[in-house]
Protein backbone atom coordinates (compact mmCIF):
# COMPACT_ATOMS: atom_id res chain seq x y z
CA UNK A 1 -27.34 -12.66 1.22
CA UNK A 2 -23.85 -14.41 0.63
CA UNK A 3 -22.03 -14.18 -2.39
CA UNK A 4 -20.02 -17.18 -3.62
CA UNK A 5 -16.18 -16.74 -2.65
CA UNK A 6 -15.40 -16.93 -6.61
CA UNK A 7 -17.24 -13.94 -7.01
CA UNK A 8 -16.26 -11.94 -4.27
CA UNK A 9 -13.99 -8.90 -4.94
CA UNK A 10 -11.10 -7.23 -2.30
CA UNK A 11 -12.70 -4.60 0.09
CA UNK A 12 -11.89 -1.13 -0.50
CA UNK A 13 -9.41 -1.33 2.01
CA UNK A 14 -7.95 -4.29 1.59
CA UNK A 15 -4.42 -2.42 1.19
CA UNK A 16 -4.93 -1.33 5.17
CA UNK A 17 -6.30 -4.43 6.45
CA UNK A 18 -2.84 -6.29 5.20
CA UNK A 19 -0.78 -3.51 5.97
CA UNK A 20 -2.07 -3.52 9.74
CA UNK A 21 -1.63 -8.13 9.89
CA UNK A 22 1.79 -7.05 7.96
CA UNK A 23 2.95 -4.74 10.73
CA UNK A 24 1.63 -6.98 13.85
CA UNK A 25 3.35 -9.73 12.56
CA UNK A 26 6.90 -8.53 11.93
CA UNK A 27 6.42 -6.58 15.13
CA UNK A 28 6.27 -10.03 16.57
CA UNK A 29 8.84 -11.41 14.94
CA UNK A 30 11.79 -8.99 14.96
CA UNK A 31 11.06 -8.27 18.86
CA UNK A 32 11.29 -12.16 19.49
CA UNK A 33 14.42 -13.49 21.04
CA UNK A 34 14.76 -17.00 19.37
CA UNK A 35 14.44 -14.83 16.17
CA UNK A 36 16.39 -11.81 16.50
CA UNK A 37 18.83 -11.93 19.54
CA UNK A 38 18.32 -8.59 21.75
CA UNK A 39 22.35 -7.81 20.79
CA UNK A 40 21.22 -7.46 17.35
CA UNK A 41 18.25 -5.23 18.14
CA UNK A 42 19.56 -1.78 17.10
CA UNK A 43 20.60 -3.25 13.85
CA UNK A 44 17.53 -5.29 12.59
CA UNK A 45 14.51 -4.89 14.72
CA UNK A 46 14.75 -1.10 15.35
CA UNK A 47 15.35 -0.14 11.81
CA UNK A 48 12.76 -2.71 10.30
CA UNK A 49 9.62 -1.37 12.99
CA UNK A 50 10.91 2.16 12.02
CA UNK A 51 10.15 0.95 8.38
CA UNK A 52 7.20 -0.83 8.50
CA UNK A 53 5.70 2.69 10.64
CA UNK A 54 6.85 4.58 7.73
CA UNK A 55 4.94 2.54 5.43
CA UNK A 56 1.82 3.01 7.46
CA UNK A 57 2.64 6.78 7.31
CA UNK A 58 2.68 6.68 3.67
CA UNK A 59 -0.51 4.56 3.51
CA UNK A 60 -2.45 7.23 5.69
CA UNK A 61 -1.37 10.03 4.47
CA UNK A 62 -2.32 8.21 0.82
CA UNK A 63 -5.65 7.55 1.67
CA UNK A 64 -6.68 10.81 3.80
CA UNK A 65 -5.63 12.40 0.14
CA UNK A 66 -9.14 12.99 -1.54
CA UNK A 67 -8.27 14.36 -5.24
CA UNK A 68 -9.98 17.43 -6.42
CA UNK A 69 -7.18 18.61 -8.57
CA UNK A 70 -4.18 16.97 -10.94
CA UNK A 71 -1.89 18.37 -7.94
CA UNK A 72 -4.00 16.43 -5.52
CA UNK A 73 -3.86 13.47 -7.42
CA UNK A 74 -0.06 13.40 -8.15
CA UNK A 75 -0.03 14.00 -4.41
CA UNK A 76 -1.67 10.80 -3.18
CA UNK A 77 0.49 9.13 -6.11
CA UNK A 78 3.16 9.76 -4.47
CA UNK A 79 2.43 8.63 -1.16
CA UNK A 80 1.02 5.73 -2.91
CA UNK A 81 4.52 5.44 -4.50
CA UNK A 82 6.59 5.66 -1.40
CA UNK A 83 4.43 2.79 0.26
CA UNK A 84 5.27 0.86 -2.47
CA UNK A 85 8.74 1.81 -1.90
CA UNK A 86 8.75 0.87 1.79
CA UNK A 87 7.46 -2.61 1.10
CA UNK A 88 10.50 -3.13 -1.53
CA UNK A 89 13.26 -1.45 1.38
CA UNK A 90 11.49 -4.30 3.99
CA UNK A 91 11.83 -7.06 1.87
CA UNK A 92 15.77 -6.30 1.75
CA UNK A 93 16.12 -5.68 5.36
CA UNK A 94 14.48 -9.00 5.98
CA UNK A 95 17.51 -10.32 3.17
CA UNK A 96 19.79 -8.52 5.10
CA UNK A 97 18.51 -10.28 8.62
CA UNK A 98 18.31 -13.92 6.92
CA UNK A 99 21.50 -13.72 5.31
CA UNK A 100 23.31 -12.36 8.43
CA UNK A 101 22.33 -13.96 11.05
CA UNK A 102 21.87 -17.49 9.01
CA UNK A 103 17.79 -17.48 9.92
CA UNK A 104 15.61 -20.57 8.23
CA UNK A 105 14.22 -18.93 5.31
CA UNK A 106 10.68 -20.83 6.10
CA UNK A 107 10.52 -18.49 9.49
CA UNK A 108 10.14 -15.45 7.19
CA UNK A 109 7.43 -17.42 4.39
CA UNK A 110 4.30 -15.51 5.83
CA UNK A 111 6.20 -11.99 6.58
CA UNK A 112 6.94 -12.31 2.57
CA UNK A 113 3.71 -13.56 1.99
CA UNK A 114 2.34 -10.98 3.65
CA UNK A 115 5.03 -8.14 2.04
CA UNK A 116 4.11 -9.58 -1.56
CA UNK A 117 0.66 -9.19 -0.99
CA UNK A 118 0.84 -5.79 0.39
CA UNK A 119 2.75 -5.01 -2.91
CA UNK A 120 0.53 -6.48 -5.21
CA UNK A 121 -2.61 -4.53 -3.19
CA UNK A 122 -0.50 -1.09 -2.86
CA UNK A 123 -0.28 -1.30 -6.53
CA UNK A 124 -3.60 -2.44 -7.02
CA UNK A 125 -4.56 0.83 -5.03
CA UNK A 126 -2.65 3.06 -7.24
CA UNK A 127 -4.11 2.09 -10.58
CA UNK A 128 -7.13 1.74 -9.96
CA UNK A 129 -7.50 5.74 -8.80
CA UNK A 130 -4.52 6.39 -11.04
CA UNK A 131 -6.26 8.86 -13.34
CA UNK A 132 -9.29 9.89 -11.21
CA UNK A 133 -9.91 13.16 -10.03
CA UNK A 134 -13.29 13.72 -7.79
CA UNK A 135 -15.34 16.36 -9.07
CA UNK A 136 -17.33 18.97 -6.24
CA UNK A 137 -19.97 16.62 -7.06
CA UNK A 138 -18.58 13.71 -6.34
CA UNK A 139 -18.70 11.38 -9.44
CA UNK A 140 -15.32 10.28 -10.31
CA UNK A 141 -14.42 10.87 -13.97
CA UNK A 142 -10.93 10.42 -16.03
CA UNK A 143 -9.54 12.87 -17.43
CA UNK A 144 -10.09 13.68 -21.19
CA UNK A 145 -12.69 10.41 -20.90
CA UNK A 146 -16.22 10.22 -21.00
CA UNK A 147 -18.12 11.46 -17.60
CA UNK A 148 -20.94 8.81 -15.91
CA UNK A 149 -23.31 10.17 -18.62
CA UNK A 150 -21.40 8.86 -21.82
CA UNK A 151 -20.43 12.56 -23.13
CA UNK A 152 -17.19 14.10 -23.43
CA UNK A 153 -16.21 16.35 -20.46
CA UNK A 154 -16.98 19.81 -21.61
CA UNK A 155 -14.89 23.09 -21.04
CA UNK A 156 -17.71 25.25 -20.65
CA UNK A 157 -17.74 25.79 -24.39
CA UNK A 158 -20.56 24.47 -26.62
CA UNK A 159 -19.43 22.51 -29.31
CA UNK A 160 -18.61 24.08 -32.51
């Protein structure tokens, strides 16, 4: 069965799936010589690929986090964060590059489409696991809010 494209939602992994079109395409561009001339390699297209791996390192090491525990949870936050962070430090090596060697803005359009999008999904990411903590049993529940059954999440205690 199809569902109508109005009320489809993003894939779980939506974040990844840009992140990987993100990093093939600025691969491409960066290592192309009508774009970046190979004298100018070391200073643009080495540092940006470095970048864009990093980012993919962050996202990885994000999403292999499953959170148990508040320290798990901060932990994949802050992977989360530092993606977010790479994305920002891309977009102004990309200003640096257009603004240095004089590039038509409109070359970049879908590398910052594709950057903006990645930023918009990273955060996405982050909030919507930003207060989740899975359980042995595997039900997500927020802390200090109702479990999946309605009731408060109890300490062990019965009420007083």
């Amino acid at each position: 069965m199809s569902v109508l494209k109005n009320k489809r939602s993003l894939s779980e992994l939506e974040f990844y799936n840009n992140a990987v079109a993100l990093r093939a395409e600025l691969t491409r561009f960066v290592m192309n010589e009508n774009n970046v001339p190979k004298r100018w390699r070391p200073v643009f297209s080495f540092p940006i690929i470095a970048k864009v791996c990093e980012l993919f390192d962050n996202i990885t090491m994000a999403n292999t986090v499953y959170p148990t525990t508040e320290h798990e949870l901060e932990f994949r936050r802050d992977f989360q964060n530092l993606a977010i962070g790479n994305v920002n430090q891309l977009l102004q090596l990309l200003q640096y590059l257009l603004t240095t060697l004089e590039l038509n803005a409109d070359k970049l359009m879908p590398i910052t489409k594709l950057l903006l999008d990645e930023e918009r999904l990273l955060k996405g990411w982050r909030k919507s696991g930003n207060n989740k903590v899975m359980p042995a049993n595997g039900n997500p529940s927020e802390n200090g809010s109702p479990t999946a059954d309605g009731n408060p999440p109890s300490d062990g205690n019965p009420p007083a």
